[in-house]
N, C-alpha and C. Protein backbone atom coordinates (compact mmCIF):
# COMPACT_ATOMS: atom_id res chain seq x y z
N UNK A 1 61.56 49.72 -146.56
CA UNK A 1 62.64 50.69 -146.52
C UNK A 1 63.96 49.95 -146.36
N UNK A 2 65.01 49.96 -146.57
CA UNK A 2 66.49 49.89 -146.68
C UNK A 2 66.75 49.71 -145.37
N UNK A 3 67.47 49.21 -145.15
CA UNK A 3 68.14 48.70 -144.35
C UNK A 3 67.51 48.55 -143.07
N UNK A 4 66.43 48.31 -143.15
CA UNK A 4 65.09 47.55 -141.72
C UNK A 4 65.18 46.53 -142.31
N UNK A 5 64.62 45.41 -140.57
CA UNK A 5 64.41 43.74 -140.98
C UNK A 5 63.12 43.82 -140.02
N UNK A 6 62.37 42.58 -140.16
CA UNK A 6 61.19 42.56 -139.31
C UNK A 6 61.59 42.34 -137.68
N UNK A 7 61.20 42.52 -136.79
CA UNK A 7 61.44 42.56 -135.41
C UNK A 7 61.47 41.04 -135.06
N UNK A 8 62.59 40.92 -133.97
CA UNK A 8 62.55 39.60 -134.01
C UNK A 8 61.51 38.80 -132.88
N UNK A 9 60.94 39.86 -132.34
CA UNK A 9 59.70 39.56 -131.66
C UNK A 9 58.37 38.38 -132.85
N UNK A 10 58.41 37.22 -132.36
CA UNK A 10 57.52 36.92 -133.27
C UNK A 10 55.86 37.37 -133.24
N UNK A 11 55.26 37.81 -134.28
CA UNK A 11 53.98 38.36 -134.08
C UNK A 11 54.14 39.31 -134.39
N UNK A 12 55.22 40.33 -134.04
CA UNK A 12 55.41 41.83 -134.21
C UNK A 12 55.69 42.26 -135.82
N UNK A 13 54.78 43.17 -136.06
CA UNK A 13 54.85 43.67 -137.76
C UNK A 13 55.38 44.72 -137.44
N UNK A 14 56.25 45.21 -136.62
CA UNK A 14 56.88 46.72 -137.28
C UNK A 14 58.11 45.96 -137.60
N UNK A 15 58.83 46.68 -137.83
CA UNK A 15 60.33 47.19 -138.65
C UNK A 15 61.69 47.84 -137.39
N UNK A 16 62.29 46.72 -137.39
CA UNK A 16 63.79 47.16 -136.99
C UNK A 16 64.76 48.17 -137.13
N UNK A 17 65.31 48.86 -137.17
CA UNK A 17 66.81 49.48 -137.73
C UNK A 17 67.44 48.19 -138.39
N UNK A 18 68.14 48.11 -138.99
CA UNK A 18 69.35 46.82 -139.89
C UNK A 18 70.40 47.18 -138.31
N UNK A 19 70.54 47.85 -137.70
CA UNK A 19 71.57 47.68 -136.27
C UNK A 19 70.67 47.08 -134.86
N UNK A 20 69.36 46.69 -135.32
CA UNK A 20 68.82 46.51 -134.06
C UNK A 20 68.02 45.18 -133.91
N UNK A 21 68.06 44.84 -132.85
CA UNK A 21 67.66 43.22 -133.18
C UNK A 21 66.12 43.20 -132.76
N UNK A 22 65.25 43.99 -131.96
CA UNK A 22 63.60 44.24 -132.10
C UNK A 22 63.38 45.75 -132.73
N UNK A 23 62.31 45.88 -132.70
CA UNK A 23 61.69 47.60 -133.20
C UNK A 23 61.35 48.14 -131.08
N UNK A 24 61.76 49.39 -131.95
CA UNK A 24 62.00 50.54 -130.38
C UNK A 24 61.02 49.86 -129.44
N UNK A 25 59.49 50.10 -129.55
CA UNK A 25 58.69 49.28 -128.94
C UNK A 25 59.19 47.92 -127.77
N UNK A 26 59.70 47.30 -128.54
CA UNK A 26 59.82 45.69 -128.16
C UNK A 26 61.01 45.78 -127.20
N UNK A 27 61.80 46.09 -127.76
CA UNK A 27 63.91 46.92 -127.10
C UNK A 27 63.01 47.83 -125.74
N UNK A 28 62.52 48.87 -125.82
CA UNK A 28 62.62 49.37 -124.67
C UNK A 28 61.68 48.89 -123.86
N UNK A 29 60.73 48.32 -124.33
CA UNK A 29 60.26 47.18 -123.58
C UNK A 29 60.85 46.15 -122.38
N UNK A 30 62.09 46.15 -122.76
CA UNK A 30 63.01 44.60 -122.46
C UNK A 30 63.53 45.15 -121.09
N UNK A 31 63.69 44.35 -120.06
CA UNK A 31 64.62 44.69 -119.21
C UNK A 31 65.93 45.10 -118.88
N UNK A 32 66.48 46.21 -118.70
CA UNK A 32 67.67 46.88 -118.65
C UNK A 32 68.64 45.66 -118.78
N UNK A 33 68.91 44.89 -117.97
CA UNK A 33 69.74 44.26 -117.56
C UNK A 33 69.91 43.11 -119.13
N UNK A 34 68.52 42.62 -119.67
CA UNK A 34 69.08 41.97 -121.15
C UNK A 34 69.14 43.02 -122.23
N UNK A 35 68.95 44.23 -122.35
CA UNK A 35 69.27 44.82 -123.16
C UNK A 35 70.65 45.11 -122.87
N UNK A 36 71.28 44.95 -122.00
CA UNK A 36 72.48 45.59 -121.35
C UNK A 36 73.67 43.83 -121.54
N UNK A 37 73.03 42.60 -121.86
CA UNK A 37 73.60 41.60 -122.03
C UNK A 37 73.57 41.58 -123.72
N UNK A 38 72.58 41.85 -124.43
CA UNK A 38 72.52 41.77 -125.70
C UNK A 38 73.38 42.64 -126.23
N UNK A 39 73.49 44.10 -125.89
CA UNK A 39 74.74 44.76 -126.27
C UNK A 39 76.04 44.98 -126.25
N UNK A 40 76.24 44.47 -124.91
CA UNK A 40 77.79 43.56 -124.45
C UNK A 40 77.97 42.27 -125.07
N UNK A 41 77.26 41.48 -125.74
CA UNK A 41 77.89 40.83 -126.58
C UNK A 41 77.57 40.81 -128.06
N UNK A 42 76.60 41.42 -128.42
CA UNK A 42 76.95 41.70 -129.63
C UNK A 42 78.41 42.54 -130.15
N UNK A 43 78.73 43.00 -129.34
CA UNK A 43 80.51 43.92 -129.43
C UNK A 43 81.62 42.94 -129.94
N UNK A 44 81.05 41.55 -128.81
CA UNK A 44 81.44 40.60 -128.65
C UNK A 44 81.88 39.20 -130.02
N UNK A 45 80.70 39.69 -130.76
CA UNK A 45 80.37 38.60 -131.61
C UNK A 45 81.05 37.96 -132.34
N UNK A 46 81.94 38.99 -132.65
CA UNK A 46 82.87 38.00 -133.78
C UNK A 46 83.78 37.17 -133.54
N UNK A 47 83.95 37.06 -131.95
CA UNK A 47 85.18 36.45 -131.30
C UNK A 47 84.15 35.59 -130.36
N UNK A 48 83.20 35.89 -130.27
CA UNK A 48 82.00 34.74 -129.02
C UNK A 48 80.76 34.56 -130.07
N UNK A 49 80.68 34.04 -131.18
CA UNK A 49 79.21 34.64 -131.36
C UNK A 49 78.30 33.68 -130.74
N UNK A 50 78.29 32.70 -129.71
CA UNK A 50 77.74 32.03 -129.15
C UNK A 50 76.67 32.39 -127.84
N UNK A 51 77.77 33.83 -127.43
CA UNK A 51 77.21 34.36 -126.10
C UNK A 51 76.04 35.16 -126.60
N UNK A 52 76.52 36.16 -127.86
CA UNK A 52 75.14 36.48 -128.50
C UNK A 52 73.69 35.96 -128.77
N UNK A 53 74.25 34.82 -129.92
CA UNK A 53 72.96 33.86 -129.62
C UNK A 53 72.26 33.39 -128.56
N UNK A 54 72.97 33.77 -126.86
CA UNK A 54 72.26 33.01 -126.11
C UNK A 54 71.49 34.82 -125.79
N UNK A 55 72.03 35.47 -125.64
CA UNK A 55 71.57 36.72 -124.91
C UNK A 55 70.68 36.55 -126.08
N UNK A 56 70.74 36.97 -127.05
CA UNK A 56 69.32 36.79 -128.61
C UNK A 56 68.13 36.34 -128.03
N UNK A 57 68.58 35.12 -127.83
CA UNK A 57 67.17 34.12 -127.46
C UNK A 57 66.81 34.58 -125.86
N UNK A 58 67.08 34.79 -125.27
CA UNK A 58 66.86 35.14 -123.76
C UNK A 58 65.92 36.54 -124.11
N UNK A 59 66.28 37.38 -124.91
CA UNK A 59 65.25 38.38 -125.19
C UNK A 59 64.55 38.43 -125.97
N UNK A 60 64.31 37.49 -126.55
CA UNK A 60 63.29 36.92 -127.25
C UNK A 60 62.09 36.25 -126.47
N UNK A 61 62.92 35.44 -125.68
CA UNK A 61 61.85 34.60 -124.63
C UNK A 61 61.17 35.30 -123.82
N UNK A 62 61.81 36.31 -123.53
CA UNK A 62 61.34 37.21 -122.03
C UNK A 62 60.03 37.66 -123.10
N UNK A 63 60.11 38.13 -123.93
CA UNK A 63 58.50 38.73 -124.69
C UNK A 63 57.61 37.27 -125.13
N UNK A 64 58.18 36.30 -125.00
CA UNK A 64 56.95 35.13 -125.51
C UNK A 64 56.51 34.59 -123.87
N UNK A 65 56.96 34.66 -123.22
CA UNK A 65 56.76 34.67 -121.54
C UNK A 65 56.01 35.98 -121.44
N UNK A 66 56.01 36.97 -121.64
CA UNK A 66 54.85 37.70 -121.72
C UNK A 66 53.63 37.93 -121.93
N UNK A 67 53.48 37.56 -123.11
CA UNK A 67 52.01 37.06 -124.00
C UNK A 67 51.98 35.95 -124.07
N UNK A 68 51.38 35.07 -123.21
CA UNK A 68 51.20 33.77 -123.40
C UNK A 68 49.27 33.97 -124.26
N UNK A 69 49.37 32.97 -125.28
CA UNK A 69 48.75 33.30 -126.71
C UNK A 69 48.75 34.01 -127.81
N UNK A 70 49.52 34.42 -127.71
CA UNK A 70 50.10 35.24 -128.96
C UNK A 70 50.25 36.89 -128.81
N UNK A 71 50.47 37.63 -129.56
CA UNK A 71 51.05 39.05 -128.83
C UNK A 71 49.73 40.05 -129.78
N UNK A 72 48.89 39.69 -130.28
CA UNK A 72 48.00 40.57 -130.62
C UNK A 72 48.55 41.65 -131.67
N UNK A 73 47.72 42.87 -131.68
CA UNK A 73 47.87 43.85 -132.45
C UNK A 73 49.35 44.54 -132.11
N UNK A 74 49.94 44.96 -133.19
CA UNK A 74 51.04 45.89 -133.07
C UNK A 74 50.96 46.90 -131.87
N UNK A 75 51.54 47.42 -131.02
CA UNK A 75 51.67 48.34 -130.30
C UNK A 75 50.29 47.39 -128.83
N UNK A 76 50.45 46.49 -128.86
CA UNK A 76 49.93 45.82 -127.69
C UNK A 76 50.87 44.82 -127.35
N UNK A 77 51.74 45.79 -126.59
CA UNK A 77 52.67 44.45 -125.74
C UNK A 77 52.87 44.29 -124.20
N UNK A 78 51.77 44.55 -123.40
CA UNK A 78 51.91 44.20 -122.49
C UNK A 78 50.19 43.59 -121.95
């Protein structure tokens, strides 16, 4: 579909929004506080895009620190 990208959760086969950087799953998954850093600087980006990339990877990590061996079937993330 248009304007989805794959989740940036690696392992994860669903589908993003094109405005969202995991699929709902994975995002509300995440802890308030980095979902709440990832969106304060993505606002950010075009004037920091550095702070982004770090908040990016920080919520990225927090789900590979989760599943240590890989993340299994879709809709198994914890």
């Amino acid at each position: 579909m248009a304007g989805e990208h794959d989740c940036a959760v690696e392992g994860c086969t669903a589908k993003a929004k094109a405005e969202q950087l995991m699929c709902i799953a994975h995002w509300k998954g995440l802890p308030l506080d980095l979902q709440r850093k990832v969106n304060a600087t993505w606002r950010r980006y075009r004037f920091e895009p550095q702070a982004y990339r770090e908040a990016r990877a920080a919520a990225v990590a927090w789900w590979v620190g989760r599943q240590p061996g890989g993340y299994g079937r879709q809709g198994s993330l914890l």
